[in-house]
PDB file of N, CA and C in Angstrom:
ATOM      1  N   UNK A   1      17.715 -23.000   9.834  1.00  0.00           N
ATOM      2  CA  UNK A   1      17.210 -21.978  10.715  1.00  0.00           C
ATOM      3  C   UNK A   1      16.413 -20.965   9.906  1.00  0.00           C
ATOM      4  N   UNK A   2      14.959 -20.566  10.102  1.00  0.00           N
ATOM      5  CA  UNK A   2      14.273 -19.664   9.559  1.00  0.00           C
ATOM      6  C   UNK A   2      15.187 -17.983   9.621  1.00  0.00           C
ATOM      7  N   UNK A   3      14.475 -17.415   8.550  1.00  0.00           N
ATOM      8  CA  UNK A   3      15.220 -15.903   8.523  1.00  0.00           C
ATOM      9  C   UNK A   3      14.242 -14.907   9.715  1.00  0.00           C
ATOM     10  N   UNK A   4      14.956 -13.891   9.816  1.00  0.00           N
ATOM     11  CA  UNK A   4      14.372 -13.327  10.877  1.00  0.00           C
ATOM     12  C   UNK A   4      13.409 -12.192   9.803  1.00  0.00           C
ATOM     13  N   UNK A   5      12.196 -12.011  10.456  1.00  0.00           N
ATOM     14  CA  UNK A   5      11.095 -10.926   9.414  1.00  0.00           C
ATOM     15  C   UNK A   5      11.436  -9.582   9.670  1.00  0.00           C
ATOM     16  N   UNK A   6      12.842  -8.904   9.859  1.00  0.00           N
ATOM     17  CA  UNK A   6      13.035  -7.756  10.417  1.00  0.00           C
ATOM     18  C   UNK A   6      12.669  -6.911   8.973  1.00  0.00           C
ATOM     19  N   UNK A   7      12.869  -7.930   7.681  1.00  0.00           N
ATOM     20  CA  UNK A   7      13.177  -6.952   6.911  1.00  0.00           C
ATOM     21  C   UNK A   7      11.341  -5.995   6.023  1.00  0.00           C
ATOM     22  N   UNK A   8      10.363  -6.954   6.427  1.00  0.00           N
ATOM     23  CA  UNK A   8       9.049  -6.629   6.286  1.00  0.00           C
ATOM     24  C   UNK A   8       8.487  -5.839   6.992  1.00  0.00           C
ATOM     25  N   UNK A   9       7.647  -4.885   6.273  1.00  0.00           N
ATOM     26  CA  UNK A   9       7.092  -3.578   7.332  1.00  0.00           C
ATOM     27  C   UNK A   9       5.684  -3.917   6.672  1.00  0.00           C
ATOM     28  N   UNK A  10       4.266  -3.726   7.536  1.00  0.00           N
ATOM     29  CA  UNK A  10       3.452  -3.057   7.162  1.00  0.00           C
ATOM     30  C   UNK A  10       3.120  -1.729   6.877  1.00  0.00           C
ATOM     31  N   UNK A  11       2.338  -1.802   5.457  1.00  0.00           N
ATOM     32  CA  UNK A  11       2.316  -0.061   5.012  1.00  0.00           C
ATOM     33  C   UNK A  11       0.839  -0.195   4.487  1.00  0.00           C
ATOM     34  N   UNK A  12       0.361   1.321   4.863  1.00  0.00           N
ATOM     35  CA  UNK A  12      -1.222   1.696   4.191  1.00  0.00           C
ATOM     36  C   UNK A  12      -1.439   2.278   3.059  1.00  0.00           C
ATOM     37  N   UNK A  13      -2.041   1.601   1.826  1.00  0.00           N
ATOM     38  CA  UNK A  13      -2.321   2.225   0.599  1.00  0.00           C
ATOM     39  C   UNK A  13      -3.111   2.945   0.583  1.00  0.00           C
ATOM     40  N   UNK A  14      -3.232   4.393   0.372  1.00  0.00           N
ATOM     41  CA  UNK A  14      -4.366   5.715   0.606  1.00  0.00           C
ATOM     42  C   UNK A  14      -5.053   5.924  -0.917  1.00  0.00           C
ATOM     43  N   UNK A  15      -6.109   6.394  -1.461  1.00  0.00           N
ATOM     44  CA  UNK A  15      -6.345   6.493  -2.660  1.00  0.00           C
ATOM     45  C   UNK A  15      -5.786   7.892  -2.889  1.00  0.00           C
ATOM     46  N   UNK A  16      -5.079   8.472  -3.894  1.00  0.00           N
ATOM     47  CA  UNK A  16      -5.086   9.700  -4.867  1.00  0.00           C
ATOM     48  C   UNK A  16      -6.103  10.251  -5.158  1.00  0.00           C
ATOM     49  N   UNK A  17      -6.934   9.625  -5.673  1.00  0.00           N
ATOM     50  CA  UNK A  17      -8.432  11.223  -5.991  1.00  0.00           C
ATOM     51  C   UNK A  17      -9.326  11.642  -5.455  1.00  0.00           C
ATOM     52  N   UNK A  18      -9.755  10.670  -4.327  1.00  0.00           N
ATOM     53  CA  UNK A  18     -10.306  11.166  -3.254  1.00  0.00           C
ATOM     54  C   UNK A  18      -9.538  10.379  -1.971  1.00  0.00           C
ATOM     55  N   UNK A  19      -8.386  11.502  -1.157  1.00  0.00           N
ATOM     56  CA  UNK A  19      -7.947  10.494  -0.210  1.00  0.00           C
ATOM     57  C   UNK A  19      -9.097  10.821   1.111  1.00  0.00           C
ATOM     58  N   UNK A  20      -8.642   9.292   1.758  1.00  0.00           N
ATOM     59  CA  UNK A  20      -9.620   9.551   3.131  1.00  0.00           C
ATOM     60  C   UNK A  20     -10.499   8.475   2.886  1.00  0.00           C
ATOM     61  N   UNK A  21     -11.083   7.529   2.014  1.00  0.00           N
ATOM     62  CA  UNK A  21     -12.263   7.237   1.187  1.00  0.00           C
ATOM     63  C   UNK A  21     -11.990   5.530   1.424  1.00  0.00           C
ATOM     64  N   UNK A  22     -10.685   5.393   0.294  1.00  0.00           N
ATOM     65  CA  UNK A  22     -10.283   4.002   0.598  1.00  0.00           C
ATOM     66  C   UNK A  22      -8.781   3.717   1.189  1.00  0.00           C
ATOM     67  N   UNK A  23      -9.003   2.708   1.771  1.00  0.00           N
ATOM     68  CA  UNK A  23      -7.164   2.060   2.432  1.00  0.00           C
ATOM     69  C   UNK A  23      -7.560   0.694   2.194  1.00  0.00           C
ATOM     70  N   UNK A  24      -6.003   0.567   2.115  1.00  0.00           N
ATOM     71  CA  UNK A  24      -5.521  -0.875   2.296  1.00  0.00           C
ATOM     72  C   UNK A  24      -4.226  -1.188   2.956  1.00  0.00           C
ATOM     73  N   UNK A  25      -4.160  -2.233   3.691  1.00  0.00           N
ATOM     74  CA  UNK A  25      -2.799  -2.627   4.666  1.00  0.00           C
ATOM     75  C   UNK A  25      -2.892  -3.449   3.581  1.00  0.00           C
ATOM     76  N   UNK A  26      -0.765  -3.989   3.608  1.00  0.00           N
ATOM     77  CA  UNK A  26      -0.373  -4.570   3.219  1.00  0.00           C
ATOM     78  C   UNK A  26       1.225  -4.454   3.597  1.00  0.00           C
ATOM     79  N   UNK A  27       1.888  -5.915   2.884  1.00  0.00           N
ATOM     80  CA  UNK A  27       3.359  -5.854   3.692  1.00  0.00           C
ATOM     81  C   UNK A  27       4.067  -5.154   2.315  1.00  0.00           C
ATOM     82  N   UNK A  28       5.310  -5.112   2.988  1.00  0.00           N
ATOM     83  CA  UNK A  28       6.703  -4.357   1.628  1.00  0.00           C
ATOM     84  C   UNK A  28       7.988  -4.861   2.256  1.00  0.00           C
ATOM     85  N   UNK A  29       8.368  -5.586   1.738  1.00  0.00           N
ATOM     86  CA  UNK A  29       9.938  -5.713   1.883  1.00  0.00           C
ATOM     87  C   UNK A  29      11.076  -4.705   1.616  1.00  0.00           C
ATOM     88  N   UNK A  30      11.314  -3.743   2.549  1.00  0.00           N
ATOM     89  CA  UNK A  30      11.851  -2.733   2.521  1.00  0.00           C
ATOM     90  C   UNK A  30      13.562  -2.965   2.342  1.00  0.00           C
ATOM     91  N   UNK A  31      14.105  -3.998   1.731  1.00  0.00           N
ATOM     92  CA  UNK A  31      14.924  -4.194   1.391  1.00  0.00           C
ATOM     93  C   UNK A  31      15.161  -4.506  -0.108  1.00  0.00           C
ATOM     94  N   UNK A  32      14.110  -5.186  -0.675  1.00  0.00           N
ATOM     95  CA  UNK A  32      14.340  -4.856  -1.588  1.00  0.00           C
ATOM     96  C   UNK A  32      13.386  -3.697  -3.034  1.00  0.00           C
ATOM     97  N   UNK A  33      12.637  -3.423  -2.695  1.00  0.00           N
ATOM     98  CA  UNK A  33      11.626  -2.412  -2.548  1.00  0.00           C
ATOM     99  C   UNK A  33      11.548  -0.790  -2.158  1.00  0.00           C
ATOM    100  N   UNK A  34      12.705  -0.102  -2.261  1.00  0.00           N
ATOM    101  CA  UNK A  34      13.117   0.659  -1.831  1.00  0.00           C
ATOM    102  C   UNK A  34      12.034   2.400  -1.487  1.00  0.00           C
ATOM    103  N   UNK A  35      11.480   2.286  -2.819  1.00  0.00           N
ATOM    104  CA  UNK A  35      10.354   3.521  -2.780  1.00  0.00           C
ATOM    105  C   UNK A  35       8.982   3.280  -2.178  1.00  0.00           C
ATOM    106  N   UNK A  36       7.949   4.337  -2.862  1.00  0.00           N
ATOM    107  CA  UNK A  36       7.070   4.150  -2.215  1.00  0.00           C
ATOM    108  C   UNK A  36       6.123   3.163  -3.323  1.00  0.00           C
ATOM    109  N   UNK A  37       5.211   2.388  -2.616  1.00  0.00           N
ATOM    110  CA  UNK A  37       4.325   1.570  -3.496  1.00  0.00           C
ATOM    111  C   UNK A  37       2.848   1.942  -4.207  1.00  0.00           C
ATOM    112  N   UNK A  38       2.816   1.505  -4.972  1.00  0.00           N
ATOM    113  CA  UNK A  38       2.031   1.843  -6.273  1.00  0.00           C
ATOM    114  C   UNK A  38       0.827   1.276  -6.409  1.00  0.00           C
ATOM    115  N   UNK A  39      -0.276   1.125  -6.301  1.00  0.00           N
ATOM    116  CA  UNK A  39      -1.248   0.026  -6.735  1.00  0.00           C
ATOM    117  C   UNK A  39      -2.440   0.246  -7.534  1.00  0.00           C
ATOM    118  N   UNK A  40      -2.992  -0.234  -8.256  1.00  0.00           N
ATOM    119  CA  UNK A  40      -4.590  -0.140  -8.851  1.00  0.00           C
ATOM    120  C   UNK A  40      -4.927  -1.053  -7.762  1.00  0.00           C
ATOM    121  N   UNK A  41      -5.893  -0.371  -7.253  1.00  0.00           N
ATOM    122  CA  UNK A  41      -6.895  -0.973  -6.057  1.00  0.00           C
ATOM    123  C   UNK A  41      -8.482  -0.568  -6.395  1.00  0.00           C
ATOM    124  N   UNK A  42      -9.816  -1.165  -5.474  1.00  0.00           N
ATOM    125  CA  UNK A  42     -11.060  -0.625  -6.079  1.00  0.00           C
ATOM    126  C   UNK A  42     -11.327   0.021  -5.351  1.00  0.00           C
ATOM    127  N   UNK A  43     -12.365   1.158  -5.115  1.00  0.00           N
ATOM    128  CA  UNK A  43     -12.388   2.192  -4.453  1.00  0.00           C
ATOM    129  C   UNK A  43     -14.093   2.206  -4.443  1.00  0.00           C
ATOM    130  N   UNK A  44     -14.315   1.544  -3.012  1.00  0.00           N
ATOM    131  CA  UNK A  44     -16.035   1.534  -3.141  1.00  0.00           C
ATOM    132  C   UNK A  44     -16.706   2.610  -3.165  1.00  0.00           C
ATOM    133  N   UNK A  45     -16.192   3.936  -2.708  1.00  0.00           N
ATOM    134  CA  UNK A  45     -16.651   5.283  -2.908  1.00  0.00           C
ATOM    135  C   UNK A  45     -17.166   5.630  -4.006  1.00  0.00           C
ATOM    136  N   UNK A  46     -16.469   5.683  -4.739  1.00  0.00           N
ATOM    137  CA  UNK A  46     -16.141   5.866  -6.105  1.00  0.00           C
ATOM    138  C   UNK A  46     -16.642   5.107  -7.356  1.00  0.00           C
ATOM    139  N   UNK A  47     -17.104   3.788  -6.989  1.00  0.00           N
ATOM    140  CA  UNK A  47     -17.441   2.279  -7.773  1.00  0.00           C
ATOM    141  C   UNK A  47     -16.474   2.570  -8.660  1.00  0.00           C
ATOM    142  N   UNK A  48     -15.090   3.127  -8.616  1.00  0.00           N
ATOM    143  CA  UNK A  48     -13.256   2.179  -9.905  1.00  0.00           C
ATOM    144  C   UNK A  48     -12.856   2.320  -9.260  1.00  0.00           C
ATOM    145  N   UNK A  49     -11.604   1.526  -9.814  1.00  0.00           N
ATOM    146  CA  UNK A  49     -10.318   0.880  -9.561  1.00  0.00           C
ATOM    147  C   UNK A  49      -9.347   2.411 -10.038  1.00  0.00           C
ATOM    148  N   UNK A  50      -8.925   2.908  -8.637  1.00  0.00           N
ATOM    149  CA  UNK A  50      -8.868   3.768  -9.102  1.00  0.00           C
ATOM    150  C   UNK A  50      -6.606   3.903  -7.964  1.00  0.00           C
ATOM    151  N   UNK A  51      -5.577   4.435  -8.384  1.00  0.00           N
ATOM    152  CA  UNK A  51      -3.837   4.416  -8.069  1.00  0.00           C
ATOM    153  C   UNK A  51      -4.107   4.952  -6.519  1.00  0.00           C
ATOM    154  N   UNK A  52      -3.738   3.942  -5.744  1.00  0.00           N
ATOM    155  CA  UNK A  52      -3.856   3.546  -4.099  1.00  0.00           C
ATOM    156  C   UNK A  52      -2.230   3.999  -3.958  1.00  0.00           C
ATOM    157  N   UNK A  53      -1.532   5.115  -3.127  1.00  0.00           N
ATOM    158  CA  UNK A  53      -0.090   5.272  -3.163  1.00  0.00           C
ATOM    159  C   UNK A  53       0.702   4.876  -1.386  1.00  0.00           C
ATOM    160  N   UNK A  54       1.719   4.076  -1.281  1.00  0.00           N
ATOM    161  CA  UNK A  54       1.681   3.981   0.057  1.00  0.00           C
ATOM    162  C   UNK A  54       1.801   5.792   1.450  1.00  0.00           C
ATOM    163  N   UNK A  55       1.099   5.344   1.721  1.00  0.00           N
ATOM    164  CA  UNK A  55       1.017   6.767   2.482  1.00  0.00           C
ATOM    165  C   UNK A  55       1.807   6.903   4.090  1.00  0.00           C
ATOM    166  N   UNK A  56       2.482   7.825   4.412  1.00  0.00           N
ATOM    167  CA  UNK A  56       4.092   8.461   4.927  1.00  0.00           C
ATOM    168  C   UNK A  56       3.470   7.971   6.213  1.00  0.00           C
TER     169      UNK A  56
END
């Protein structure tokens, strides 16, 4: 029997130095994953790869 996906949330990665600019969706297993998520992402605003934080 498959598991049930209760435990996956979608969450939006916002950029830090200029927020508003870039996002990204993505999933988090909020079970085992407990904080908030972290990423180097690219930021076309900006032309770098610049710490994407999941946003509240």
């Amino acid at each position: 029997m498959a598991k049930a996906k209760g435990n996956v949330v979608q969450v939006i990665l916002e950029c830090t130095e200029a927020p508003g600019t870039s996002r990204y969706h993505t999933k988090k297993n909020v079970r085992t994953s407990t904080g908030r998520l972290e990423r180097r992402k690219y930021n076309s605003k900006l032309r770098k790869v610049t710490l994407h934080r999941e946003k509240k």
